[in-house]
Protein backbone atom coordinates (compact mmCIF):
# COMPACT_ATOMS: atom_id res chain seq x y z
CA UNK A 1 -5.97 343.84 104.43
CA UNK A 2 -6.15 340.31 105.49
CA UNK A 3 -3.65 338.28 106.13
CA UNK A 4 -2.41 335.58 103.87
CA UNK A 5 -1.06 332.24 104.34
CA UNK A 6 2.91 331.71 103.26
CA UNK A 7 2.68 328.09 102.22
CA UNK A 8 5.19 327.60 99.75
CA UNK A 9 6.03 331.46 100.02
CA UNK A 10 9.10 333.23 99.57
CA UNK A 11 11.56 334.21 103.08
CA UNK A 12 9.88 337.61 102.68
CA UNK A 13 6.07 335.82 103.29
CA UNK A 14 7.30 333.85 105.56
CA UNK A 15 8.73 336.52 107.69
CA UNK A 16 5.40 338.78 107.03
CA UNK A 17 3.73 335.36 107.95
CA UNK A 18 5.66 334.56 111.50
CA UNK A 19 5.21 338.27 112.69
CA UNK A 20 2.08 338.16 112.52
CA UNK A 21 1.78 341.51 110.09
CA UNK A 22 -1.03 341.81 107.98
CA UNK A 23 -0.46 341.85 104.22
CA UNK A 24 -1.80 341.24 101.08
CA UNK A 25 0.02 339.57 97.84
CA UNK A 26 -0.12 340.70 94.42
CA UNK A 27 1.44 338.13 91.63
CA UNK A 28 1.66 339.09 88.13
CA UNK A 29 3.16 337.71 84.75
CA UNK A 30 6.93 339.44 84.59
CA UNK A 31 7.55 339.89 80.96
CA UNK A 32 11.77 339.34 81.54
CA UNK A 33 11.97 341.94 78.63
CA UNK A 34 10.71 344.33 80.60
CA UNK A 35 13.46 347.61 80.87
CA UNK A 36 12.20 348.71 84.68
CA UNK A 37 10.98 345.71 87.28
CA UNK A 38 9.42 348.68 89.46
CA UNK A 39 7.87 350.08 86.79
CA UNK A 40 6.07 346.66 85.48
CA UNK A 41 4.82 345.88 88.76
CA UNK A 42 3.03 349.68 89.06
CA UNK A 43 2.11 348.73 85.69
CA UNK A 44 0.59 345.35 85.88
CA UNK A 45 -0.40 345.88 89.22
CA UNK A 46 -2.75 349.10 88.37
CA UNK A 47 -1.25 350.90 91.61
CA UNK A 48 0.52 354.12 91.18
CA UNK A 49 4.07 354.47 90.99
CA UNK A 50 4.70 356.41 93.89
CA UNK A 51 3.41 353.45 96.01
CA UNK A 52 5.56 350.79 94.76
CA UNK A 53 8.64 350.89 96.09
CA UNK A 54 12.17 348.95 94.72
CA UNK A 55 14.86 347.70 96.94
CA UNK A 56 18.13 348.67 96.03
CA UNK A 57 21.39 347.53 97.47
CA UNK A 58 24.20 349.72 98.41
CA UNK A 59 27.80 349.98 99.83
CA UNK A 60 27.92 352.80 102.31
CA UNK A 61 31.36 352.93 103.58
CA UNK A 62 32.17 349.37 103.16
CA UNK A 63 29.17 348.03 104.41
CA UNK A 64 26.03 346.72 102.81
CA UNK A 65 22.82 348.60 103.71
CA UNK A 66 19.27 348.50 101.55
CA UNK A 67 16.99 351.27 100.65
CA UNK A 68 13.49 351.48 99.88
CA UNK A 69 12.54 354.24 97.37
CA UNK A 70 9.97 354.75 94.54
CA UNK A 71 10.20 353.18 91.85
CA UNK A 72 9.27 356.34 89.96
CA UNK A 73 12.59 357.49 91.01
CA UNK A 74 15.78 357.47 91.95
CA UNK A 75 18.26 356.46 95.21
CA UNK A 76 20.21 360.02 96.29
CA UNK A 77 23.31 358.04 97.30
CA UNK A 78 24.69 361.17 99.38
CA UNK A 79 21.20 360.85 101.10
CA UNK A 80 21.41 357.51 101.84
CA UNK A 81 25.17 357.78 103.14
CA UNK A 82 24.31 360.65 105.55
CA UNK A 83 21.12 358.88 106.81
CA UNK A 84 23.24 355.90 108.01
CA UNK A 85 26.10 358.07 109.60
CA UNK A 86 28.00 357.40 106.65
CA UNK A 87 30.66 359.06 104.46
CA UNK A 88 30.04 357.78 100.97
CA UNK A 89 27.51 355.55 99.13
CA UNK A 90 27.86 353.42 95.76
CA UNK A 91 25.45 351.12 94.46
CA UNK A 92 26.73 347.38 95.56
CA UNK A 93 27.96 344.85 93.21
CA UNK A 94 24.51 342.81 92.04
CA UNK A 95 26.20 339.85 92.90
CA UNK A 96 26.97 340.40 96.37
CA UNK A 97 23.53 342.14 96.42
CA UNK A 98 21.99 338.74 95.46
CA UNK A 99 24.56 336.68 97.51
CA UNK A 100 23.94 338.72 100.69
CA UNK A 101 20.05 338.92 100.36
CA UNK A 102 19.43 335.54 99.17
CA UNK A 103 17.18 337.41 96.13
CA UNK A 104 18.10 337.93 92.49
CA UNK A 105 17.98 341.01 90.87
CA UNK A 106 15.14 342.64 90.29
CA UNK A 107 13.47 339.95 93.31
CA UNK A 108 15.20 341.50 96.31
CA UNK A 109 12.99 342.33 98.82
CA UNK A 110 13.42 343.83 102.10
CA UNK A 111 12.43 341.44 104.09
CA UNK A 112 13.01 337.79 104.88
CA UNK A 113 16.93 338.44 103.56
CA UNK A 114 19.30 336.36 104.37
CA UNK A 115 21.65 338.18 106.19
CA UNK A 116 19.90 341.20 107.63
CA UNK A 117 20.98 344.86 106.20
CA UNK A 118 20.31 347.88 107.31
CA UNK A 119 17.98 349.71 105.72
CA UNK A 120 15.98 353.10 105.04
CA UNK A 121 12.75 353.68 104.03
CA UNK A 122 12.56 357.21 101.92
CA UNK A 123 9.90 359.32 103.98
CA UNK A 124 7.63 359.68 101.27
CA UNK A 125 6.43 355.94 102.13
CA UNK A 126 4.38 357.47 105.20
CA UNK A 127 2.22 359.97 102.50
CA UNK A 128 0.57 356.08 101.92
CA UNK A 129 -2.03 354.10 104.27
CA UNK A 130 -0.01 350.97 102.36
CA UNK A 131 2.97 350.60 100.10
CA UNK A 132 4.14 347.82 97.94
CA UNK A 133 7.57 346.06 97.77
CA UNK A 134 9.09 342.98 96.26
CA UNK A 135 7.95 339.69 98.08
CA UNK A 136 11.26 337.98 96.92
CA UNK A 137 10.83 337.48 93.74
CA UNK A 138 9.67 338.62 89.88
CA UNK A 139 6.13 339.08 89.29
CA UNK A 140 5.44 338.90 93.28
CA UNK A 141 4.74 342.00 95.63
CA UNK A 142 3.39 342.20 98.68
CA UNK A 143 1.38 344.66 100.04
CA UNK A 144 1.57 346.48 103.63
CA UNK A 145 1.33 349.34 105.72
CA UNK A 146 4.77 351.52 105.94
CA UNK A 147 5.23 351.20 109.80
CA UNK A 148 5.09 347.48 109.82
CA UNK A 149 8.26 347.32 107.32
CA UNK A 150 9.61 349.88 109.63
CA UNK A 151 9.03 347.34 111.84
CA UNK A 152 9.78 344.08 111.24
CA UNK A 153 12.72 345.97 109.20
CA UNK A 154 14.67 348.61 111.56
CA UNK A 155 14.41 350.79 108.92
CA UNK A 156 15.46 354.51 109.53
CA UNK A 157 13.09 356.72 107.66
CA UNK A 158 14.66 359.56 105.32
CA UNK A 159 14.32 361.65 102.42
CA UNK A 160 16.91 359.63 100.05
CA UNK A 161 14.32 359.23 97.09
CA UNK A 162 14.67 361.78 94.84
CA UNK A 163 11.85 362.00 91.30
């Protein structure tokens, strides 16, 4: 994978960008129509669905914290809430999501937010040599091995995908 340039970029390239981590970008036309944003990238993208991954934004216990699942799937939010130490897990409000982040809907990505969350990375990410995730906006992955989002993320790794 070579490494690409952020000029002009999104926080999430940027971030890729300044750590040095190599990555490669994938842009494609979002049709806004489109029913799954996960789903259209696979799609458009010609990768399989088990290597693109959404971000979704959840309250665990009062408290913010992302995960990273297929987007052939779903979030287990008793997963997620026991993978953090936490009680109970509900999907977060999409505007705090997008207020917290920085990213709209369907654009969040998990890195280069702008107020760091905590996050998990379901374990099925590490099956794949790379993985795919939003680059901060519509129509705009990037591409990258697992362990550097681990990385440059904090990212616990657990089951909390479920197909």
């Amino acid at each position: 994978m070579a490494k690409k340039k952020a000029a002009g970029g999104t926080p999430a390239t940027v971030a890729l960008t300044a750590a040095g981590t190599s990555f490669t970008m994938h842009a494609y036309e979002h049709d806004p129509a489109s029913p799954s944003y996960g789903e259209e990238a696979a799609q458009a993208l010609g990768v399989s669905p088990d290597r693109v991954f959404k971000t979704l934004v959840a309250d665990v216990d009062g408290e913010l914290t992302v995960a990273v699942v297929p987007v052939a799937g779903s979030l287990d939010l008793k997963a997620l809430a026991a993978a953090v130490g936490g009680k109970r897990a509900a999907m977060a409000d999409p505007a705090a999501a997008e207020r917290t982040t920085g990213y709209v809907r369907g654009g969040i990505s998990p890195l280069g937010q702008r107020k760091r969350l905590r996050t998990v990375l379901d374990s099925s990410a590490s099956a794949h040599a790379t993985i795919c995730v939003s680059a901060g906006r519509r129509g705009l992955e990037v591409e990258l091995a697992p362990s550097d989002l681990v990385a440059l993320t904090g990212a616990v790794v657990a089951a909390v995908g479920r197909a």
